[in-house]
N, C-alpha and C. Protein backbone atom coordinates (compact mmCIF):
# COMPACT_ATOMS: atom_id res chain seq x y z
N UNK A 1 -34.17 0.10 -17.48
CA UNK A 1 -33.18 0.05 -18.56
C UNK A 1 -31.80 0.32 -17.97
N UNK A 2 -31.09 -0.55 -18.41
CA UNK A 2 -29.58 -0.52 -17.93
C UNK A 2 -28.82 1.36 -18.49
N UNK A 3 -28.12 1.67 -17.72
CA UNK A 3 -27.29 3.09 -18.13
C UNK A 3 -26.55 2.50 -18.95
N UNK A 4 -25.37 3.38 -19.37
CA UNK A 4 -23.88 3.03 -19.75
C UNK A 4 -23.23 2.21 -18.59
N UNK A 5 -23.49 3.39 -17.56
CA UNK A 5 -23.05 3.19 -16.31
C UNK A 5 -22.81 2.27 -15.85
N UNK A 6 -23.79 1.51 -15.75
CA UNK A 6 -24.40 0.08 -15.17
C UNK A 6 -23.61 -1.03 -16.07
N UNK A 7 -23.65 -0.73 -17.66
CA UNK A 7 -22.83 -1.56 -18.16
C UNK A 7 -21.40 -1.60 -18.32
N UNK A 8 -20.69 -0.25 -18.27
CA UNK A 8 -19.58 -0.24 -18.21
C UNK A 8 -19.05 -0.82 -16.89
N UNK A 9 -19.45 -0.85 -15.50
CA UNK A 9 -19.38 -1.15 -14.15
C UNK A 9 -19.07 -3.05 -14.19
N UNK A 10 -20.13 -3.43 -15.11
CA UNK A 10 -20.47 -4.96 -15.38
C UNK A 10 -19.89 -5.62 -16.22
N UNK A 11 -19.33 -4.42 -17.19
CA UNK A 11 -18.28 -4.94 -18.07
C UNK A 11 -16.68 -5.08 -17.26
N UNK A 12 -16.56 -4.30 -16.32
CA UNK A 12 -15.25 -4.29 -15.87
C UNK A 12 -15.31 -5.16 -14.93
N UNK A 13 -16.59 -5.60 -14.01
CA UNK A 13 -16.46 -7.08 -13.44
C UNK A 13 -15.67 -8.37 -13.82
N UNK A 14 -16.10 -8.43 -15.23
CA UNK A 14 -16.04 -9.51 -15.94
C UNK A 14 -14.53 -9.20 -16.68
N UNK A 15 -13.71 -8.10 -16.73
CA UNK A 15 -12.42 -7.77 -17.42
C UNK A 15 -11.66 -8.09 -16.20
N UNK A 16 -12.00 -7.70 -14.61
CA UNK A 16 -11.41 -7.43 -13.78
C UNK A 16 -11.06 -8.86 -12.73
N UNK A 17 -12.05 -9.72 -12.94
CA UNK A 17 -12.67 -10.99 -12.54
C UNK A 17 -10.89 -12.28 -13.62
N UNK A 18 -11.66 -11.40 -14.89
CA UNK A 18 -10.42 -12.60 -15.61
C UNK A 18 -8.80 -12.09 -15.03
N UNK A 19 -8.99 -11.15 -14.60
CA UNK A 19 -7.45 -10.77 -14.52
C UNK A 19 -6.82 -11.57 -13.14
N UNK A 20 -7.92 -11.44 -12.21
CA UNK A 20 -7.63 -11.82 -10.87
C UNK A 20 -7.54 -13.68 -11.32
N UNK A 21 -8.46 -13.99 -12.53
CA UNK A 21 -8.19 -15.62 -12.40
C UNK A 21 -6.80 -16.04 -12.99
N UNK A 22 -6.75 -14.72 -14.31
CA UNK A 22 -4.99 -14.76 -14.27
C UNK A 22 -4.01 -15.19 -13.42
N UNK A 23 -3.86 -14.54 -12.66
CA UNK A 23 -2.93 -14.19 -11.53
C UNK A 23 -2.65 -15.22 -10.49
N UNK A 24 -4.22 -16.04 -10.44
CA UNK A 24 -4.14 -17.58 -9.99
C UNK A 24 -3.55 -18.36 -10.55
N UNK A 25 -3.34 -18.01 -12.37
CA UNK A 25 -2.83 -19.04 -12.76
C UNK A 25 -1.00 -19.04 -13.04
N UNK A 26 -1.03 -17.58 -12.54
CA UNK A 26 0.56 -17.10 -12.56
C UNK A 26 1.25 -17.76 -11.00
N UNK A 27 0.66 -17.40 -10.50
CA UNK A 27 0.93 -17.56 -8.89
C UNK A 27 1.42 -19.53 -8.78
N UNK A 28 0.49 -20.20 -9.46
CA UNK A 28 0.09 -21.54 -9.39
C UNK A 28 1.45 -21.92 -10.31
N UNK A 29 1.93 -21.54 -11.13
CA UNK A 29 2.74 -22.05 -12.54
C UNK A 29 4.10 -21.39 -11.76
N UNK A 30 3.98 -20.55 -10.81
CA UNK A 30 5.52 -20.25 -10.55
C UNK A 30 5.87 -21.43 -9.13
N UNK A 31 5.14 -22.11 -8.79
CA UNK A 31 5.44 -23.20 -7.83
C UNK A 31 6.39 -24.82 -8.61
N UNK A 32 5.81 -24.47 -10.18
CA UNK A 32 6.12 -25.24 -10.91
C UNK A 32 7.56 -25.33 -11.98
N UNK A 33 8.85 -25.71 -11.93
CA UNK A 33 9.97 -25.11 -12.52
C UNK A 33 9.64 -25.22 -13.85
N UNK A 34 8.66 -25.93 -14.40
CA UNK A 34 8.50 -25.81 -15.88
C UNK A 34 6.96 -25.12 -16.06
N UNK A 35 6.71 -23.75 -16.44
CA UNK A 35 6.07 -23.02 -16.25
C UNK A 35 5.07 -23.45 -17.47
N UNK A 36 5.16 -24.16 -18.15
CA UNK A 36 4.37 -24.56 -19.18
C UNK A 36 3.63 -25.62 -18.85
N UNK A 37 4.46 -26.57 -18.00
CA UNK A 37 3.27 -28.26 -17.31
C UNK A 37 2.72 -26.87 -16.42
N UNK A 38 2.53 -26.33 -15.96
CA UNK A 38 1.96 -25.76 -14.88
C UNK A 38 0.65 -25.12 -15.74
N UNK A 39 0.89 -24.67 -17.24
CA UNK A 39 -0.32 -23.98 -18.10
C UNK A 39 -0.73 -25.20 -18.04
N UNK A 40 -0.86 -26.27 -18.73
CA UNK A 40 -1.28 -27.21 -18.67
C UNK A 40 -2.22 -27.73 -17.90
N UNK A 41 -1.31 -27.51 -16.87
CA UNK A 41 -2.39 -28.22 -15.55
C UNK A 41 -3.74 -27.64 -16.03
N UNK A 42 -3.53 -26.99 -15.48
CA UNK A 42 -4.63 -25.89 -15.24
C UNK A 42 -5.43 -25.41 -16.22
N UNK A 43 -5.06 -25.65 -17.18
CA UNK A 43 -5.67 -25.18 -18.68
C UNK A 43 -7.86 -25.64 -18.74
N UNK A 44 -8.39 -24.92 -18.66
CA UNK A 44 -9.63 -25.10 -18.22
C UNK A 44 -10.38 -24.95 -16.84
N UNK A 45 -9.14 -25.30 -16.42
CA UNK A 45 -9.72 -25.74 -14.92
C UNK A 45 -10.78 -24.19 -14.28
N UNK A 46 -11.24 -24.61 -13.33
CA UNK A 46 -12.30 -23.00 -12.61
C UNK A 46 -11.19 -22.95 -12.03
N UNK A 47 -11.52 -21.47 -11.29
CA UNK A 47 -10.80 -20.45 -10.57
C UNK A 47 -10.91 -21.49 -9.04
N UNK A 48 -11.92 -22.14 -8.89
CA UNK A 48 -12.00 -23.08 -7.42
C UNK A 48 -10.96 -23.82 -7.53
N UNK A 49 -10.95 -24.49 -8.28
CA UNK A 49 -9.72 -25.83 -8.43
C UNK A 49 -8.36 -25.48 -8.04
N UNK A 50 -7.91 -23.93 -8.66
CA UNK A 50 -6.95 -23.40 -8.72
C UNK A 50 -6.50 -23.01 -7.09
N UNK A 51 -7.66 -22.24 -6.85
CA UNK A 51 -7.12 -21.95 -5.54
C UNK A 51 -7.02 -23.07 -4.55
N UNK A 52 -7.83 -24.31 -4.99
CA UNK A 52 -7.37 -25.72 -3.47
C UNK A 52 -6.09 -25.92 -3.73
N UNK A 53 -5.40 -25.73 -4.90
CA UNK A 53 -4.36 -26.47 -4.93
C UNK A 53 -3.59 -25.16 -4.45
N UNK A 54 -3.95 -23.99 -4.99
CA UNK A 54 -2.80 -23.19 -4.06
C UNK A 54 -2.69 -22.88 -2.46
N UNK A 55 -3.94 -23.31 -2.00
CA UNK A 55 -4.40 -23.52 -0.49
C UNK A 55 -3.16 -25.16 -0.30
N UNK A 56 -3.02 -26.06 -0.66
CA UNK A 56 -2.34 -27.68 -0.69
C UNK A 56 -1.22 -26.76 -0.74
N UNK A 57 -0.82 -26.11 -1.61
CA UNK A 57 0.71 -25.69 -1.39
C UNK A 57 1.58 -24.97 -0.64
N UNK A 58 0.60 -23.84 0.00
CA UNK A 58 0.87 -22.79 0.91
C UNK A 58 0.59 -23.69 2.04
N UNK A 59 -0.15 -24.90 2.47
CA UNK A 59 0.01 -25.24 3.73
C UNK A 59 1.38 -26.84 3.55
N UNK A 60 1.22 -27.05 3.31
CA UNK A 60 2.68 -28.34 2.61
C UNK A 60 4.38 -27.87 2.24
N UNK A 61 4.32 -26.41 1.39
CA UNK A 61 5.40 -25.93 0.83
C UNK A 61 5.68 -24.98 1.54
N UNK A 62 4.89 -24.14 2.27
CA UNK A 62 5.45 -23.01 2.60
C UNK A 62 5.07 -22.84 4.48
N UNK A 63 5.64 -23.88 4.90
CA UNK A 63 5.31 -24.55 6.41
C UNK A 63 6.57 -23.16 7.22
N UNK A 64 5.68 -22.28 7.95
CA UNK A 64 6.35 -21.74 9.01
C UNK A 64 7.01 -20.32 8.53
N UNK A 65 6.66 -20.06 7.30
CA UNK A 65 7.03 -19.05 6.10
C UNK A 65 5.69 -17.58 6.15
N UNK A 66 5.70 -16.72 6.57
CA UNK A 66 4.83 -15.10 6.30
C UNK A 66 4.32 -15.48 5.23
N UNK A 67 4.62 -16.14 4.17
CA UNK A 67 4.03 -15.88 2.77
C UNK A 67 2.84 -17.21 2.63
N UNK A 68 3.04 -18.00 3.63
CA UNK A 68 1.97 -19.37 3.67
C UNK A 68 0.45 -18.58 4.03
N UNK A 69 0.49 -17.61 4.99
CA UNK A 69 -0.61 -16.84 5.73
C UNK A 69 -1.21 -15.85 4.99
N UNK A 70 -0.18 -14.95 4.09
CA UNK A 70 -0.46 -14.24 3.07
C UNK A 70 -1.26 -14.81 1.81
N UNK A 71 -0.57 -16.02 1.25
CA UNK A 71 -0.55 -17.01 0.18
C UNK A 71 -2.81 -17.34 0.42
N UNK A 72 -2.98 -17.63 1.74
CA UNK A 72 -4.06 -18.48 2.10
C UNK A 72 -5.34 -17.35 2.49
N UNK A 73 -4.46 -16.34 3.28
CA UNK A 73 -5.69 -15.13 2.72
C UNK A 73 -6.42 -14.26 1.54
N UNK A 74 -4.99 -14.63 0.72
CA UNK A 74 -5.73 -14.16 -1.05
C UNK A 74 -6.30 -15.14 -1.33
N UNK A 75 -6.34 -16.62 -1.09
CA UNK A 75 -7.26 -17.30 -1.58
C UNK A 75 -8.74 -17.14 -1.29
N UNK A 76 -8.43 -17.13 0.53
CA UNK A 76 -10.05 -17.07 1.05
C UNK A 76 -10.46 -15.68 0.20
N UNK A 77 -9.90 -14.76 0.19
CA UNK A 77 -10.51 -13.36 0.29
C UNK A 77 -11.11 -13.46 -1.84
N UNK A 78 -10.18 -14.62 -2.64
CA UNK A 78 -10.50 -14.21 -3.91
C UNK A 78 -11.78 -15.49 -3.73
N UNK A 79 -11.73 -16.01 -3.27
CA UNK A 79 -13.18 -16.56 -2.79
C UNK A 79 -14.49 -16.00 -3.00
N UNK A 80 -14.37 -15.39 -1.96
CA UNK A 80 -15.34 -14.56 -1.58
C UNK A 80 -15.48 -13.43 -2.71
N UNK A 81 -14.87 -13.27 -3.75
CA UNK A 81 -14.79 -12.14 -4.73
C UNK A 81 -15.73 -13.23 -5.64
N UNK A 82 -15.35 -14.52 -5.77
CA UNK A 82 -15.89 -14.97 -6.99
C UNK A 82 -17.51 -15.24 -6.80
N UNK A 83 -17.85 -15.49 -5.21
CA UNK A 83 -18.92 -15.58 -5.11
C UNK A 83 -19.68 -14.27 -5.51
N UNK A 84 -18.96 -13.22 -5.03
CA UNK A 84 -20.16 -12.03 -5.07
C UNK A 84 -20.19 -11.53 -6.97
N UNK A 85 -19.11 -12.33 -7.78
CA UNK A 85 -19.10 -12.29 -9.23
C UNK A 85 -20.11 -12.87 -9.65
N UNK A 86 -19.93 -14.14 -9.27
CA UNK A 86 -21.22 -15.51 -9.72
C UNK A 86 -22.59 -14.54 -9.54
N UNK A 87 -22.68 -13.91 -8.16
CA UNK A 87 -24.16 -13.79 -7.67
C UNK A 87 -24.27 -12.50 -9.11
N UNK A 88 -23.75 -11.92 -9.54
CA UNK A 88 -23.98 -10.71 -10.27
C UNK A 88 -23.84 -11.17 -11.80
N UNK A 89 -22.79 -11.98 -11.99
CA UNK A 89 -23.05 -12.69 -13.77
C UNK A 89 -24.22 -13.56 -14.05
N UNK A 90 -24.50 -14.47 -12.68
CA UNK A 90 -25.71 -15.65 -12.95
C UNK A 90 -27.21 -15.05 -12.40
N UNK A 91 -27.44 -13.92 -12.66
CA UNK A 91 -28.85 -13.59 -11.91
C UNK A 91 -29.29 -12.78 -13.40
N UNK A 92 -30.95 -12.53 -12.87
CA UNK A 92 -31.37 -11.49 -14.02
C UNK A 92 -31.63 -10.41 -13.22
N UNK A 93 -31.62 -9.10 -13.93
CA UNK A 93 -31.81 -7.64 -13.36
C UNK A 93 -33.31 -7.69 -14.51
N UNK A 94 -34.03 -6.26 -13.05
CA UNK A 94 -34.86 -6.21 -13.91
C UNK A 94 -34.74 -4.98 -13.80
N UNK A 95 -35.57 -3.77 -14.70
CA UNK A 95 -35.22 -2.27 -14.84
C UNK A 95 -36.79 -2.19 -13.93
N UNK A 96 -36.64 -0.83 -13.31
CA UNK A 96 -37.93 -0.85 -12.09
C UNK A 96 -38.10 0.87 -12.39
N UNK A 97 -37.91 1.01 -13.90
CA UNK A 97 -37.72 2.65 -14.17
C UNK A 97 -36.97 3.40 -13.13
N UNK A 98 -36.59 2.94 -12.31
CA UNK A 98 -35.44 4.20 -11.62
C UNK A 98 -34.02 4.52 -12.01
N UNK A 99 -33.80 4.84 -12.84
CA UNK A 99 -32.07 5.24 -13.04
C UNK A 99 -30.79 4.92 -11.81
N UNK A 100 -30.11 3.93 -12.41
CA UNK A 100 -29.34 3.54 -11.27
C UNK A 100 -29.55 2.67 -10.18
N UNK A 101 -31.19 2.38 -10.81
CA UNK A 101 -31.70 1.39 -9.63
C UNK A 101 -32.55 -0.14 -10.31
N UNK A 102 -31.88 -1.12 -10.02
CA UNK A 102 -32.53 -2.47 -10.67
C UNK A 102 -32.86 -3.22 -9.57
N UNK A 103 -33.58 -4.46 -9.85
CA UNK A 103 -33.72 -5.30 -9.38
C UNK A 103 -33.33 -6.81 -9.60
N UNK A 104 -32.49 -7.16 -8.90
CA UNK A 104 -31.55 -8.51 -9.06
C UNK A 104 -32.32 -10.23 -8.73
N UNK A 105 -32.73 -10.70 -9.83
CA UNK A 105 -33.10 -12.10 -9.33
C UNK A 105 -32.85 -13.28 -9.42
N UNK A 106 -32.60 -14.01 -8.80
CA UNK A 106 -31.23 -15.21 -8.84
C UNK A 106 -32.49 -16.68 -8.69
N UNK A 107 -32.44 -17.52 -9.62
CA UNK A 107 -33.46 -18.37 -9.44
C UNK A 107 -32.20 -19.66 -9.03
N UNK A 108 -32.64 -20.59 -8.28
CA UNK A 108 -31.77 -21.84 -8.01
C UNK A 108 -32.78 -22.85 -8.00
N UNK A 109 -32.53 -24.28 -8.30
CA UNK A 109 -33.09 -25.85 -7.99
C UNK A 109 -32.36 -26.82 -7.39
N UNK A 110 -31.44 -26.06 -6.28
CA UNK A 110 -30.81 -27.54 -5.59
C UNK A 110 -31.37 -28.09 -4.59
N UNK A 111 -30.73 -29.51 -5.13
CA UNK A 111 -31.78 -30.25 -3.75
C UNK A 111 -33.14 -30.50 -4.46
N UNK A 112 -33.15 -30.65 -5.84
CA UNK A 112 -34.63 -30.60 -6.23
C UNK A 112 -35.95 -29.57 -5.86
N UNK A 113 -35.87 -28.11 -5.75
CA UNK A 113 -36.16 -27.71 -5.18
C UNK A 113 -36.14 -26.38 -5.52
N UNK A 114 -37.08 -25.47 -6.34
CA UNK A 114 -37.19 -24.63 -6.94
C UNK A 114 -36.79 -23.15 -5.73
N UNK A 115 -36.02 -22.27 -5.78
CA UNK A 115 -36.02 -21.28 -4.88
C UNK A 115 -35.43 -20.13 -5.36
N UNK A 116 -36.46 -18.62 -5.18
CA UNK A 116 -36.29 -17.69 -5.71
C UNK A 116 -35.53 -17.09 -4.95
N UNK A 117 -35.06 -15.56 -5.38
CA UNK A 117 -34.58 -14.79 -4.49
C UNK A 117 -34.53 -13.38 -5.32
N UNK A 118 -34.98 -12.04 -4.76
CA UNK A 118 -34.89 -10.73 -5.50
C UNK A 118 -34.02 -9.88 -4.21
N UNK A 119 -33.86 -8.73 -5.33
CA UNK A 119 -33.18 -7.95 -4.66
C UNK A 119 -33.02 -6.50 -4.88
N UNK A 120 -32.73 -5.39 -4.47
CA UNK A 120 -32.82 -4.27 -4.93
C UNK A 120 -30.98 -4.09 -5.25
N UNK A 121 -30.54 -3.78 -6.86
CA UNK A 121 -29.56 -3.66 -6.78
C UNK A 121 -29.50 -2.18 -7.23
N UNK A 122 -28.00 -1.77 -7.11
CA UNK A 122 -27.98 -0.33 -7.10
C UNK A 122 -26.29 -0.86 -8.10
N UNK A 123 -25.98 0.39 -8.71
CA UNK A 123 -24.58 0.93 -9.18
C UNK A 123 -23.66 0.74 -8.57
N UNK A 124 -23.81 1.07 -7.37
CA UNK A 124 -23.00 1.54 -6.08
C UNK A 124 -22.03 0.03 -6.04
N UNK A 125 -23.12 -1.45 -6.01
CA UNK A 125 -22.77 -2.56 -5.54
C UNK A 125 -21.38 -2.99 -6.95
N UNK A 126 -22.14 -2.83 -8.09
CA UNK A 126 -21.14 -3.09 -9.17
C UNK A 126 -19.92 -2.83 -8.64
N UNK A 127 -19.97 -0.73 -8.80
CA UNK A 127 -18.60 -0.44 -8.79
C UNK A 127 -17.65 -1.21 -7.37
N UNK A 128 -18.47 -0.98 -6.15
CA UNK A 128 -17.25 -2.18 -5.16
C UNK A 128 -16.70 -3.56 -5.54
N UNK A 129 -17.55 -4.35 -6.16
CA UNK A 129 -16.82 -5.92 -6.99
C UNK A 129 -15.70 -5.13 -7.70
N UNK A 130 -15.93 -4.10 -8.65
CA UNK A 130 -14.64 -3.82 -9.48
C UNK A 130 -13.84 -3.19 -8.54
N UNK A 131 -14.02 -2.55 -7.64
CA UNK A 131 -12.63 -2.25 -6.70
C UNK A 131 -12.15 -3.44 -5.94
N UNK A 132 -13.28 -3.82 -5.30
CA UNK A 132 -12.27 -5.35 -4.81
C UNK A 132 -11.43 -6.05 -5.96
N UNK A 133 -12.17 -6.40 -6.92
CA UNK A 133 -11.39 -7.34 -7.49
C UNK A 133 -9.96 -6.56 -8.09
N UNK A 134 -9.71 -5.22 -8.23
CA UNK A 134 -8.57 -4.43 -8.34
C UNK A 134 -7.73 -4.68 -7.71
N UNK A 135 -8.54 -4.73 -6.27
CA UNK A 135 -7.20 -4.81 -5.03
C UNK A 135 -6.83 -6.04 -4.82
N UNK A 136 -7.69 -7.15 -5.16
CA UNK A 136 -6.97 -8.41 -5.43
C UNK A 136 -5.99 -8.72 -6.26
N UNK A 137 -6.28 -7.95 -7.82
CA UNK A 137 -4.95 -7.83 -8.10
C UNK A 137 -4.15 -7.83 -7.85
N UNK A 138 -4.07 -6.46 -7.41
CA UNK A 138 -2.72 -5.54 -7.11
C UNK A 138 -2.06 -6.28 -5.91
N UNK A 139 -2.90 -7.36 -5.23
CA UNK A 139 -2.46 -7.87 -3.96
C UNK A 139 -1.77 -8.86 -4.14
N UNK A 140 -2.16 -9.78 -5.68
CA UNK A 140 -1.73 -11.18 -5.98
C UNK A 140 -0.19 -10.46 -6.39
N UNK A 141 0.01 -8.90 -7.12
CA UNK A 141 1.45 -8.67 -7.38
C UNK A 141 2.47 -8.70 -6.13
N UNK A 142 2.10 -8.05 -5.24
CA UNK A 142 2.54 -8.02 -4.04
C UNK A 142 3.09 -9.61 -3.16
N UNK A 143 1.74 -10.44 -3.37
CA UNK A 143 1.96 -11.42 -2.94
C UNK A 143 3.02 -12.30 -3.78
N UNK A 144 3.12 -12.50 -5.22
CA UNK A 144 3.75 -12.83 -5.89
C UNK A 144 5.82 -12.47 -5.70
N UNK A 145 5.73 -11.05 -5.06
CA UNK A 145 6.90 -10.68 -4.66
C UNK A 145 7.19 -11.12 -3.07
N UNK A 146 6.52 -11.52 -2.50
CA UNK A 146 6.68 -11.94 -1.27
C UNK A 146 6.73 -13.99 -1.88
N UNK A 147 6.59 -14.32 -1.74
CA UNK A 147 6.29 -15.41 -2.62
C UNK A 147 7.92 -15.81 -2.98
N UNK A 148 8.22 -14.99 -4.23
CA UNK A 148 9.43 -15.22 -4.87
C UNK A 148 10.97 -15.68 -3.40
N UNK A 149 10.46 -14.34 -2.48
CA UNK A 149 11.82 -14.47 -1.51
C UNK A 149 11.87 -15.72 -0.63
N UNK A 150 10.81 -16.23 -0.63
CA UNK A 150 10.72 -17.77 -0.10
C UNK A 150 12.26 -18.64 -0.80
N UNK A 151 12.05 -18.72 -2.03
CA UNK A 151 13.13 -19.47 -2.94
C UNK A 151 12.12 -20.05 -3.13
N UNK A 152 10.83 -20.48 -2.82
CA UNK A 152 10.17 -21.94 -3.29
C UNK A 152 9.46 -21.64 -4.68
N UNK A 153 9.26 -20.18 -4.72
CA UNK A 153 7.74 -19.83 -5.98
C UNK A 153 8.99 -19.27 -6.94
N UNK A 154 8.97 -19.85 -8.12
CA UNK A 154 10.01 -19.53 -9.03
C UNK A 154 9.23 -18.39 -10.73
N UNK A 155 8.02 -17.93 -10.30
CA UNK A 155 7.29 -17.74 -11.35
C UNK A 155 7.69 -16.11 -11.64
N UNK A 156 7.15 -15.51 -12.76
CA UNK A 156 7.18 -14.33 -12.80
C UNK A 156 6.39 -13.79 -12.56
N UNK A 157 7.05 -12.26 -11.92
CA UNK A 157 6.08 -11.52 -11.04
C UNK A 157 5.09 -10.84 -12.62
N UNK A 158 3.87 -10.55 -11.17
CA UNK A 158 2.69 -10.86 -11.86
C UNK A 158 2.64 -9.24 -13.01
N UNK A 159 1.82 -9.01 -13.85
CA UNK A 159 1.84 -7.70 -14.47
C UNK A 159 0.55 -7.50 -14.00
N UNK A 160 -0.14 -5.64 -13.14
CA UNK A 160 -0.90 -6.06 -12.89
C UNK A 160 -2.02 -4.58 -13.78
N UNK A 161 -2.98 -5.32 -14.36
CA UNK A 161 -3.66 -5.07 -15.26
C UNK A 161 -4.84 -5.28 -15.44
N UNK A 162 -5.72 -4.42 -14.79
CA UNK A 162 -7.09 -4.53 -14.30
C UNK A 162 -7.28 -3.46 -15.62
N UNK A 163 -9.02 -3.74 -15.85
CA UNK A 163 -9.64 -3.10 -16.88
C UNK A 163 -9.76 -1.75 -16.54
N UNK A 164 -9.15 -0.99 -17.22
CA UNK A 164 -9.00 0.12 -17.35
C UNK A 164 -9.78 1.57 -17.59
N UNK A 165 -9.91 2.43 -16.96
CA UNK A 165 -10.84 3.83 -16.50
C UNK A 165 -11.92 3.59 -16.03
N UNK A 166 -12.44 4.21 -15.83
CA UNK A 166 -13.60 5.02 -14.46
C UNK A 166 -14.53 4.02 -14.60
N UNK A 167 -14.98 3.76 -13.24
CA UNK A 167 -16.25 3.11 -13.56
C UNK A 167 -17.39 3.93 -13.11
């Protein structure tokens, strides 16, 4: 059986997750002088889409610039955040009566091709996704101010607003 714990941890994934896709879409709309075709664009789009095109811009727009290298490591690094999101929103837990302790199982068919996978998950793993994805935040603000001194990213700096108290 899930704690509070466990759900409050899983709830702030998913608060902390939208904020960081925010921030993609702030980051993305300040490249754009009309900050509204830029909602547009993007309006639906996944968090993947978002970042190729901000990967296309940081290597095209921001040629020979600190903030192109910066710009391309928050992408890879929010990457890698969304995967370890996916693996934790798209799986089932199962309760194994230990408090604080589940078991994670992720079923896939690609390739035609049925394939399981379990896992022993713990609390512990939650609360790090919600600190990473914090510091991605707080990184896209940062980056967003590095960004601006280019002259090229005309957007507003980011507000940064991750789901809020203890996990």
């Amino acid at each position: 059986m899930w704690t509070t714990d466990e759900l409050a941890a899983l709830g702030k994934v998913v608060m902390n997750f939208t904020a960081l896709d925010a921030c993609a879409d702030r980051l993305l709309a300040g490249f754009i002088s009309e900050s509204a075709v830029a909602e547009i664009i993007v309006a639906g789009e996944s968090i993947t889409w978002k970042l190729e095109k901000l990967d296309v811009i940081a290597v095209e727009h921001l040629k020979g610039s600190e903030a192109k290298e910066t710009l391309l490591d928050w992408t890879k690094a929010t990457r890698l955040l969304n995967g370890r999101r996916n693996q934790m929103i798209h799986s089932w837990f199962f309760d194994e009566g230990n408090i604080g302790s589940l078991t994670r199982m992720k079923a896939s068919t690609r390739g035609g091709r049925w394939k399981g996978q379990s896992e022993p998950f713990q609390l512990d793993q939650v609360q790090e996704v919600v600190s990473l994805l914090t510091q991605g935040i707080e990184a896209a603000h940062t980056l967003a101010q590095a960004l601006r001194e280019t002259g090229q990213w005309h957007g507003d700096l980011l507000v940064v607003d991750s789901a809020p108290g203890p996990v």
